[in-house]
Protein backbone atom coordinates (compact mmCIF):
# COMPACT_ATOMS: atom_id res chain seq x y z
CA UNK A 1 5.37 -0.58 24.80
CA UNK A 2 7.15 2.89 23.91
CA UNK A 3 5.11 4.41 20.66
CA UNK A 4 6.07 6.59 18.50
CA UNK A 5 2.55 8.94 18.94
CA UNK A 6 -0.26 8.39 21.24
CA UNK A 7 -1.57 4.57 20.89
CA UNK A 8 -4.27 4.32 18.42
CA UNK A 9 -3.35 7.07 16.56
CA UNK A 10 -0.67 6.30 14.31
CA UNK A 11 -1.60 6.83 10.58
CA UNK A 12 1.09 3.64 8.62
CA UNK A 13 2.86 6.52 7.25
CA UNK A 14 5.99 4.82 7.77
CA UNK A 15 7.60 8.02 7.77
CA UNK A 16 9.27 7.29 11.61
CA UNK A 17 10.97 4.70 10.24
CA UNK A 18 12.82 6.08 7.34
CA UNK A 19 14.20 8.87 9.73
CA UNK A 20 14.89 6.71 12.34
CA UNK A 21 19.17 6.55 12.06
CA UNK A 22 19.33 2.96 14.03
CA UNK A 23 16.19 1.28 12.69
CA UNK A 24 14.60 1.18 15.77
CA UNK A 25 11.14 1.52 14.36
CA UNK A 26 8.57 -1.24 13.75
CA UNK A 27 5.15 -0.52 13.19
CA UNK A 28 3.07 -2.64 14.26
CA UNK A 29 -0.25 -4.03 12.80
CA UNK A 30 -2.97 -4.97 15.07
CA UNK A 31 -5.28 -5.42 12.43
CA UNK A 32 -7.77 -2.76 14.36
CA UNK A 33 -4.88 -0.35 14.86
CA UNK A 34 -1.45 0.62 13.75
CA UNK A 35 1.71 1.74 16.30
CA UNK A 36 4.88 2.78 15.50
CA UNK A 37 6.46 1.28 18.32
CA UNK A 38 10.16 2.23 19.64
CA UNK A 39 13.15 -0.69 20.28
CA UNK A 40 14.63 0.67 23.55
CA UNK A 41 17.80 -0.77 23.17
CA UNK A 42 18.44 0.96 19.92
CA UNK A 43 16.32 4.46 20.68
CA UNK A 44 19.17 6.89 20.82
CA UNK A 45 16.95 9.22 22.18
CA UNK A 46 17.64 11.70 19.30
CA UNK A 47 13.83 12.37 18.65
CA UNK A 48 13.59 12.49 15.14
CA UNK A 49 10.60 9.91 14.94
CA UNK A 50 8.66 12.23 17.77
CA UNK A 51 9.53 15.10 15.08
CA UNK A 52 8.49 13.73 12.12
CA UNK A 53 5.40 12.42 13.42
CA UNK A 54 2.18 14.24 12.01
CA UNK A 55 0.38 13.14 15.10
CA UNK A 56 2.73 15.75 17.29
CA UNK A 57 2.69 18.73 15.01
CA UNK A 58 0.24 20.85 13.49
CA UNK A 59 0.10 20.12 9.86
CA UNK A 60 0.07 22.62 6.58
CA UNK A 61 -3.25 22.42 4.90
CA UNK A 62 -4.54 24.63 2.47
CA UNK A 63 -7.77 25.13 0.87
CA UNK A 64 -8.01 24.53 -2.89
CA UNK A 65 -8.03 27.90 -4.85
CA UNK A 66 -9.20 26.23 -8.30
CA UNK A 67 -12.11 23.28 -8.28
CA UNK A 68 -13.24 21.53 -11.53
CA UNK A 69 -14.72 18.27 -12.48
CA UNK A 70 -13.62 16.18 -15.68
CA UNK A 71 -12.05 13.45 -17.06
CA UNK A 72 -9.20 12.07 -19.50
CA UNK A 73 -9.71 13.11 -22.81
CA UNK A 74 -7.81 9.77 -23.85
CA UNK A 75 -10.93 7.36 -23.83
CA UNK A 76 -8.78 4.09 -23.69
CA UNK A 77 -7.34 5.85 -19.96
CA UNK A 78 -10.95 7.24 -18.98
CA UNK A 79 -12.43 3.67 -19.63
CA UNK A 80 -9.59 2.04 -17.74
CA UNK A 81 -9.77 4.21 -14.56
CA UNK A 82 -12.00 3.37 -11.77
CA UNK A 83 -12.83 7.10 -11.96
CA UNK A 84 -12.30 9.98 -14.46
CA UNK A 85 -9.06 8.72 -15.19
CA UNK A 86 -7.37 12.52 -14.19
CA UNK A 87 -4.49 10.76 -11.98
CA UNK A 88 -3.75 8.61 -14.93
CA UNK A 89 -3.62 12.00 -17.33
CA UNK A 90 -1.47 13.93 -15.12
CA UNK A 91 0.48 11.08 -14.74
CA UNK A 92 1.14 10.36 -17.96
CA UNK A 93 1.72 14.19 -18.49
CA UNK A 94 4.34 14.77 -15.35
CA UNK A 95 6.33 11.73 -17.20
CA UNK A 96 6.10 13.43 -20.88
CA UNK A 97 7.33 16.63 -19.50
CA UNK A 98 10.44 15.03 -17.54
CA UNK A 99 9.07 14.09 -14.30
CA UNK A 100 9.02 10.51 -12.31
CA UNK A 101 6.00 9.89 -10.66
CA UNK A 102 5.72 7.72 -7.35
CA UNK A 103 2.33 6.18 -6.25
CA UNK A 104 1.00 2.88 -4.93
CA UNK A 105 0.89 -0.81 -7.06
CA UNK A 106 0.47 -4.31 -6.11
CA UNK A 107 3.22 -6.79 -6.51
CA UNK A 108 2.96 -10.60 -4.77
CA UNK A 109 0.27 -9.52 -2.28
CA UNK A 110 1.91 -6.46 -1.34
CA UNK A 111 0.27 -2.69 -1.57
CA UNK A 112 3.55 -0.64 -1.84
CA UNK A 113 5.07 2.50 -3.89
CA UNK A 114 6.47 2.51 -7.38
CA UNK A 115 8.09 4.69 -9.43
CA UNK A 116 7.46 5.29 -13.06
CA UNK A 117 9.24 6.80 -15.67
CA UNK A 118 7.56 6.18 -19.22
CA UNK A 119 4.06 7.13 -19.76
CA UNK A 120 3.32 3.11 -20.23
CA UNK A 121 4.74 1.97 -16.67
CA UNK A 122 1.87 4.87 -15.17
CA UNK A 123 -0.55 2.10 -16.12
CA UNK A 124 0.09 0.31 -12.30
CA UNK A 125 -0.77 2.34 -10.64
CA UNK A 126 -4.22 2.46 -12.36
CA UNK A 127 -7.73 1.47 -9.81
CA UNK A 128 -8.68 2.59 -6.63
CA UNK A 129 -6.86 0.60 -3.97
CA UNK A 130 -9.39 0.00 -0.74
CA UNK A 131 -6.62 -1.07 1.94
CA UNK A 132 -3.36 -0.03 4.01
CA UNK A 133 -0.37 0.81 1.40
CA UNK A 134 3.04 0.49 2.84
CA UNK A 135 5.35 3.74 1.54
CA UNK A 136 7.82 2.26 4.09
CA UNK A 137 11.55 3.22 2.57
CA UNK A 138 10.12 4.90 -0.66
CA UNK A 139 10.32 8.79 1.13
CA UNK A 140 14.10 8.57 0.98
CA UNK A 141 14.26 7.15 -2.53
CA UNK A 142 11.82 10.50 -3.64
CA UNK A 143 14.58 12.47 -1.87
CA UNK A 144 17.15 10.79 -3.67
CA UNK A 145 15.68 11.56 -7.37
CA UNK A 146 15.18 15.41 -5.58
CA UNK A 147 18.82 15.84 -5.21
CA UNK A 148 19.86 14.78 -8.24
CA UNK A 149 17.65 17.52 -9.59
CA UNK A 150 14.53 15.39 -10.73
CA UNK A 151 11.15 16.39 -10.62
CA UNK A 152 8.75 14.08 -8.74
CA UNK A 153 4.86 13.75 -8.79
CA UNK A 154 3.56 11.80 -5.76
CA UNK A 155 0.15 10.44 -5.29
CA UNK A 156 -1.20 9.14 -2.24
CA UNK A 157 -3.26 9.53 0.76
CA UNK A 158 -3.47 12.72 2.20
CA UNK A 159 -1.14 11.21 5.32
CA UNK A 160 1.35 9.60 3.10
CA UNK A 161 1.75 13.19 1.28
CA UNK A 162 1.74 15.24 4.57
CA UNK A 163 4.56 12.66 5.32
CA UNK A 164 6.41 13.09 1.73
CA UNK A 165 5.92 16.89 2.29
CA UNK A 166 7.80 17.14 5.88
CA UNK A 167 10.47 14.29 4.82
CA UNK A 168 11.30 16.28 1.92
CA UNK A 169 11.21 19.67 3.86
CA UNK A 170 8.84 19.77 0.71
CA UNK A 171 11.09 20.60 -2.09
CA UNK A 172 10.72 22.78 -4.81
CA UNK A 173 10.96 19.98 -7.22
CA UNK A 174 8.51 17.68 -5.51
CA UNK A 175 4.85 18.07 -6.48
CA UNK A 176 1.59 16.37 -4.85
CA UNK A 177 -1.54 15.06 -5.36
CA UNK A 178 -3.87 13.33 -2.20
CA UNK A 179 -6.76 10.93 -2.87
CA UNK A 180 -10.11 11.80 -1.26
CA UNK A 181 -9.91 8.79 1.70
CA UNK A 182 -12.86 7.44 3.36
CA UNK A 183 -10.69 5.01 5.58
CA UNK A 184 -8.45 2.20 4.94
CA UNK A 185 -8.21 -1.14 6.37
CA UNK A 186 -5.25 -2.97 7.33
CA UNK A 187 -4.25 -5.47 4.37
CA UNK A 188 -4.45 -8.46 7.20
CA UNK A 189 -8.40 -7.80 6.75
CA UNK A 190 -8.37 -8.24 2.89
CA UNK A 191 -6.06 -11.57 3.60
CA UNK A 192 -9.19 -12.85 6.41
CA UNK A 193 -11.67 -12.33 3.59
CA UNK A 194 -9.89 -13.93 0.94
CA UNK A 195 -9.08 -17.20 3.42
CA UNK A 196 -12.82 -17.49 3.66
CA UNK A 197 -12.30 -18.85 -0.38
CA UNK A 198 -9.57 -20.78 0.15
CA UNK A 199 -6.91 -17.99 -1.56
CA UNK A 200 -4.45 -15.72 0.27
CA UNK A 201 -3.46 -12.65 -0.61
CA UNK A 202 -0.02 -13.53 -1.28
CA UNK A 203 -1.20 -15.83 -3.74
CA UNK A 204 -2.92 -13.12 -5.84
CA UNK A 205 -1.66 -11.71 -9.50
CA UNK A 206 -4.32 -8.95 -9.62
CA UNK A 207 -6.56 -7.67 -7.70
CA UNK A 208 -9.55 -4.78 -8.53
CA UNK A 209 -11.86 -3.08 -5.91
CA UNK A 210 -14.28 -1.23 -8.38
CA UNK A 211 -15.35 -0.41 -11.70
CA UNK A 212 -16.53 2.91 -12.11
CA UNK A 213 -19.64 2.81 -9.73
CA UNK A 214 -19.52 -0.76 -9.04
CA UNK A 215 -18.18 -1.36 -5.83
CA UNK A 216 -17.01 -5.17 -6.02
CA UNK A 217 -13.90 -6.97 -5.14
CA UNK A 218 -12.27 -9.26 -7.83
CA UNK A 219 -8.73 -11.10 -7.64
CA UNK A 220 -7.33 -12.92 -10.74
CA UNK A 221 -10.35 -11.79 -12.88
CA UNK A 222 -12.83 -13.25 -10.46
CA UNK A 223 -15.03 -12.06 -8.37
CA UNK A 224 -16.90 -12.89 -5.28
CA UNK A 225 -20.50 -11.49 -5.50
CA UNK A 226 -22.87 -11.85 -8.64
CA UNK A 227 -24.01 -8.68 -10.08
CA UNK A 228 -27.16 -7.41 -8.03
CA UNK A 229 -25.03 -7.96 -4.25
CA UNK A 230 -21.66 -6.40 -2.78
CA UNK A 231 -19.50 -8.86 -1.74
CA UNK A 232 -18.80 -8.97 2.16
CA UNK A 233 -15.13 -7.18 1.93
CA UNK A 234 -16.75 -4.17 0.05
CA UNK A 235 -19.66 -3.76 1.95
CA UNK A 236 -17.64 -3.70 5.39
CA UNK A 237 -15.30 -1.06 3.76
CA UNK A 238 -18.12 1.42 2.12
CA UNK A 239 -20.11 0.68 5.86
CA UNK A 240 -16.89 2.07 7.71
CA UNK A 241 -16.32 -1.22 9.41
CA UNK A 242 -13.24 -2.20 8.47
CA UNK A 243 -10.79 0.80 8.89
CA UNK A 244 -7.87 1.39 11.27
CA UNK A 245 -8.58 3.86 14.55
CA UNK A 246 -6.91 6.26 13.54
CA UNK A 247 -9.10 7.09 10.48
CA UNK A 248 -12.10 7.74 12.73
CA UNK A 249 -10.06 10.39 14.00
CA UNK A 250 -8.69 11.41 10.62
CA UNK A 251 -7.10 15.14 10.88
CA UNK A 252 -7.19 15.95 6.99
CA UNK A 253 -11.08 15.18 7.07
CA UNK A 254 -11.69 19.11 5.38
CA UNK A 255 -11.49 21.32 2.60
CA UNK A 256 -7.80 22.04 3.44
CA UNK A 257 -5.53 19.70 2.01
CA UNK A 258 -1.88 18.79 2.18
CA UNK A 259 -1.13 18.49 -1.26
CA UNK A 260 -0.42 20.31 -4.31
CA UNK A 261 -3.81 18.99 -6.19
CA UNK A 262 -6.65 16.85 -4.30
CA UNK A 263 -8.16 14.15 -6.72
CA UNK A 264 -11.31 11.96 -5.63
CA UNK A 265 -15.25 11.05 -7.53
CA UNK A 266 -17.05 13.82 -8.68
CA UNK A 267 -20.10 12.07 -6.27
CA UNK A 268 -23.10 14.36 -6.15
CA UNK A 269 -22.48 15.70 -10.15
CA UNK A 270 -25.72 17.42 -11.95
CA UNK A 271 -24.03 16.77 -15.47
CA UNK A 272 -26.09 13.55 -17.46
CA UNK A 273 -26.21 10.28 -16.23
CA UNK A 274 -24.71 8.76 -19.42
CA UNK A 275 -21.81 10.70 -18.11
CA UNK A 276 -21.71 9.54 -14.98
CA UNK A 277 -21.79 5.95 -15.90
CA UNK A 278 -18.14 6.43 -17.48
CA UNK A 279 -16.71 8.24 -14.29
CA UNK A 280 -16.39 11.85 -13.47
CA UNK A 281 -13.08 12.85 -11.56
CA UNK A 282 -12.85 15.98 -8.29
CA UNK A 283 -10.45 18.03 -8.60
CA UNK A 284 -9.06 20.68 -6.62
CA UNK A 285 -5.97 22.36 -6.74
CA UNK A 286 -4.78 24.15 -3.88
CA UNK A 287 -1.81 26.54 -5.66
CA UNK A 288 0.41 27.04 -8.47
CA UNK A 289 2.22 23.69 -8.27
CA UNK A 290 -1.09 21.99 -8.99
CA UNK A 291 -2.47 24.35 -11.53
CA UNK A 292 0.60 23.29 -13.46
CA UNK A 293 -0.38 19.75 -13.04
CA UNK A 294 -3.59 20.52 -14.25
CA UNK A 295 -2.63 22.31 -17.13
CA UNK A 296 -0.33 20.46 -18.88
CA UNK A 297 -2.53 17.29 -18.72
CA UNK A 298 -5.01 16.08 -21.49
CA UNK A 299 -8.39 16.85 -19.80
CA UNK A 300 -11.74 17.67 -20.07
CA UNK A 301 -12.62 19.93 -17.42
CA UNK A 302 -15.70 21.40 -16.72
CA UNK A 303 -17.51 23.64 -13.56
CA UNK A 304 -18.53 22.41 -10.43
CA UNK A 305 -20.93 23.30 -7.81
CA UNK A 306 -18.26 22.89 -4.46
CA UNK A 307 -20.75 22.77 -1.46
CA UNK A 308 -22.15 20.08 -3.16
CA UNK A 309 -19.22 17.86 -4.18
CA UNK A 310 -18.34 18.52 0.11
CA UNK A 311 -21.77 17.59 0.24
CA UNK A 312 -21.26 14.38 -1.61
CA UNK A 313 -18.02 13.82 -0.21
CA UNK A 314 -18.03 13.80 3.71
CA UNK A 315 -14.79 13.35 3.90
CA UNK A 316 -13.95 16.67 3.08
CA UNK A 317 -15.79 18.09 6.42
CA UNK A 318 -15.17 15.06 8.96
CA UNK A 319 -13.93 11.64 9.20
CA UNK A 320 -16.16 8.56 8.75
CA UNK A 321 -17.96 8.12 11.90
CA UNK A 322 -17.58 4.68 13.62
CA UNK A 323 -19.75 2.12 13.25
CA UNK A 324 -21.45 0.51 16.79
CA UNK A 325 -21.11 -2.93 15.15
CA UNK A 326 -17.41 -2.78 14.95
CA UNK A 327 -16.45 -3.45 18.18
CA UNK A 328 -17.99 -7.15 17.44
CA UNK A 329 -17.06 -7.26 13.86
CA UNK A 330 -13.24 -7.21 15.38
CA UNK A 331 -13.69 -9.92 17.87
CA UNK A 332 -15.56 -12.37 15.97
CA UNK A 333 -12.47 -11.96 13.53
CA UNK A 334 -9.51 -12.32 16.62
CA UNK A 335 -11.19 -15.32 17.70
CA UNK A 336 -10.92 -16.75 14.11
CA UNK A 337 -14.48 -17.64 13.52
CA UNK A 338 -13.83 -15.90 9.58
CA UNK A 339 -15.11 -12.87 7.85
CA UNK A 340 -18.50 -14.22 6.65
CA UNK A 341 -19.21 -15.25 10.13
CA UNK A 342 -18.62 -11.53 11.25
CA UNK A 343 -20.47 -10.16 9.30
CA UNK A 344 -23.14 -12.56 9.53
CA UNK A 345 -23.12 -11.74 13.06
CA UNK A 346 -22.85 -7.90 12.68
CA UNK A 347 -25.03 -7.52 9.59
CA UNK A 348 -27.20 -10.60 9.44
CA UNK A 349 -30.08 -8.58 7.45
CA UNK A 350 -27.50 -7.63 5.15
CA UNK A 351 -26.15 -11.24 4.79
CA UNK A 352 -29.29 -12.99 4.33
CA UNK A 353 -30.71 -10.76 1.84
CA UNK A 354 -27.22 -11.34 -0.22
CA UNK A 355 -27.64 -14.87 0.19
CA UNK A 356 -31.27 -14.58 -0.94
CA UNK A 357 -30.44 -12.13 -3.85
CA UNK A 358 -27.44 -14.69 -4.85
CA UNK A 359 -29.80 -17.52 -5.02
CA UNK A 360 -32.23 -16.29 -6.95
CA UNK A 361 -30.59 -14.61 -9.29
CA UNK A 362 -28.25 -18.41 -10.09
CA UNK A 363 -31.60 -19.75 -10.72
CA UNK A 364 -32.03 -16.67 -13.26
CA UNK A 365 -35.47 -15.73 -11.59
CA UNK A 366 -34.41 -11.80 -12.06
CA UNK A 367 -31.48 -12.05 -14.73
CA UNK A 368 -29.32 -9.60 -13.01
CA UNK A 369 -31.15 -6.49 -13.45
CA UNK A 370 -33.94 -6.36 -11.31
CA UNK A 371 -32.65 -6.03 -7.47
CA UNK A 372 -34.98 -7.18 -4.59
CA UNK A 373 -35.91 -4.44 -2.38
C-alpha cells in the first residue's frame, strides 16, 4: 500500500485528492486511522499529492496578535450556539457584507461542507460537530467563487484550513477561521454507537453533540443518557478514546494558528457564572484579515487573561495525549462485540456507576439534580 504521507499520519483533509489530476486518491478509513492511499495504475508520478500534503511540509502558523472573549450580541444566535455563538455572528456578518461562507453541516448521515449565502442558510452550520468532516471536493469549489472575484469565509479545523490555505495559494479574497480541536473520531465510530440502539447514522435527520456545557449526544431530538450521566459516545470522545492517530500527533496543537481568526470555549473564564451558563466564545485573531472579521460582526467582546484560556485549553500547547485503554477499546470494537461492550470493558467503573446513576434517577430517588459521587 503506496500512501500519500507516512501511515498513520494522514489528517482526512482530503486535500490530495482534489489535486490529484487522475483521481488516483482514496483515503481510506480504518476507523483507528486515516491513509490517503495512491492507485498505482493511475499515479502519474507528477507529485502533486506528496506536495500538497501538510504532513511533508512545514506549515505557516502564526500567533494571534489580538485575544478577546465574548459572545453574539443577538440573544436568539447566542442561545442557539453550543458556545458564544461568535462563528454564527461573523458568519452572518461575512454574508451581510458580500461574502459566502463555507463550513461543515449534516445532510443524510453525512458530515460535509456547505456554502451559504443569506444570513438565514448560516443557521447549518450552527453546534459543535464531535467527528471526522469530509471537505473532500469543496477546496476547488472555494477556488472557483475566488476567481470569479468572491470573497469567502471558511471555518474549519485547523487541518482543513491549513489545507484551504495551500490549495488556494491562500488568496487575497479568502479569509479563515480554525476551531480549537481536541481530536476527532472517524464517523464509522458515531455509526458503532448508534447500532448499539438499533439506528444508523444514515438514518438520522439531526443530530446535536452539546448544549452549552452539557456534553450529551442526541439524534432526532433524543437522547441517550438521562441528565446526571454522559452517554458512552461523549464520554469516549471528551476521554480521548475515540480519535484518529494522527490527532495524538496533532502539529497545530499551539498558540500559532493557521488561520485568519481561531474560535473555541472561553474554558477557564473568571467573568460570573450566570455568564458562563449561556456560553462564552475564545477568540483570537492572528492579523488584519481577522480583525476585520471581528469587527464588522455584532459582538460583545470583553478582556481575557491568555495563559489561562492556554491553560484551560490544552490544545493550544500539545495534542491530547493517548489514552492506555485505547488499544482495547479498538479491538473489542473490530471484533464486533459493540460500543457499550467496549467501554464496559475499558471503563467498567465508569459504566457501572452510569448504569447505577441511570437507575436511580428513573426511579426519581435524586430527581436529576443531585449526582452520586
Amino acid at each position: 500500500m503506496t500512501t500519500v504521507c507516512e501511515k498513520g499520519k494522514c489528517t482526512g483533509c482530503m486535500e490530495c485528492i482534489d489535486v490529484c489530476p487522475k483521481k488516483a486518491i482514496k483515503v481510506i478509513d480504518s476507523w483507528i486511522e486515516y491513509n490517503a492511499v495512491i492507485d498505482s495504475e493511475k499515479c502519474i508520478q507528477c507529485n502533486a499529492c506528496h506536495s500538497a500534503c501538510q504532513n511533508n511540509a512545514e506549515q505557516v502558523l502564526t500567533k494571534p496578535i489580538y485575544w478577546k472573549q465574548g459572545w453574539a450580541q443577538d440573544d436568539c444566535v447566542h442561545m442557539r450556539s453550543s458556545s458564544g455563538g461568535v462563528a454564527t455572528a461573523v458568519e452572518r456578518a461575512f454574508i451581510k457584507n458580500g461574502g459566502i461562507v463555507c463550513s461543515c453541516t449534516f445532510s443524510f448521515g453525512k458530515f460535509e461542507f456547505d456554502f451559504a449565502e443569506t444570513e438565514d442558510e448560516v443557521c447549518k452550520f450552527t453546534g459543535s460537530k464531535y467527528v471526522k468532516s469530509n471537505p473532500e471536493g469543496v477546496y476547488k469549489k472555494i477556488l472557483q467563487k475566488l476567481k470569479l472575484g468572491r470573497k469567502v469565509l471558511f471555518i474549519g479545523l485547523p487541518c482543513q484550513v491549513s489545507a484551504v490555505r495551500h490549495y488556494t495559494k491562500n488568496h487575497q479574497n479568502l479569509y479563515t477561521a480554525d476551531l480549537i480541536c481536541h481530536g476527532t473520531p472517524s464517523p464509522q465510530i458515531l455509526d458503532s454507537f448508534l447500532f448499539d440502539y438499533g439506528i444508523r447514522l444514515t438514518e438520522v435527520q439531526s443530530i446535536r453533540f452539546r448544549e452549552k456545557n452539557n456534553f450529551k449526544l442526541e439524534q432526532n431530538g433524543k437522547r441517550f443518557a438521562v441528565p446526571i450521566t454522559t452517554d458512552n459516545y461523549m464520554m469516549t470522545f471528551l476521554n480521548s478514546t475515540t480519535y484518529t492517530e494522527n490527532c495524538y500527533q496533532c502539529q497545530y496543537a499551539k498558540i500559532e494558528r493557521p488561520g485568519d481568526i481561531t474560535l473555541g470555549d472561553s474554558w477557564g473564564s473568571e467573568l460570573e457564572k450566570s455568564t458562563q451558563d449561556k456560553g462564552i466564545s475564545l477568540v483570537l485573531c492572528q492579523n488584519e484579515k481577522g480583525k476585520e472579521l471581528i469587527d464588522q460582526a455584532d459582538l460583545t467582546l470583553v478582556d481575557v487573561d491568555l495563559k489561562k484560556a492556554i491553560e484551560s485549553n490544552h490544545q493550544l500547547y500539545q495534542p491530547s495525549q493517548k489514552p492506555k485503554q485505547r488499544a482495547v477499546f479498538f479491538k473489542e470494537l473490530k471484533k464486533g462485540y459493540g460500543f457499550k461492550k467496549a467501554v464496559k470493558r475499558c471503563y467498567p467503573k465508569k459504566y457501572l456507576k452510569n448504569i447505577v446513576k441511570t437507575v436511580l434517577y428513573n426511579m426519581k430517588f435524586i430527581g436529576g439534580r443531585t449526582a452520586i459521587k
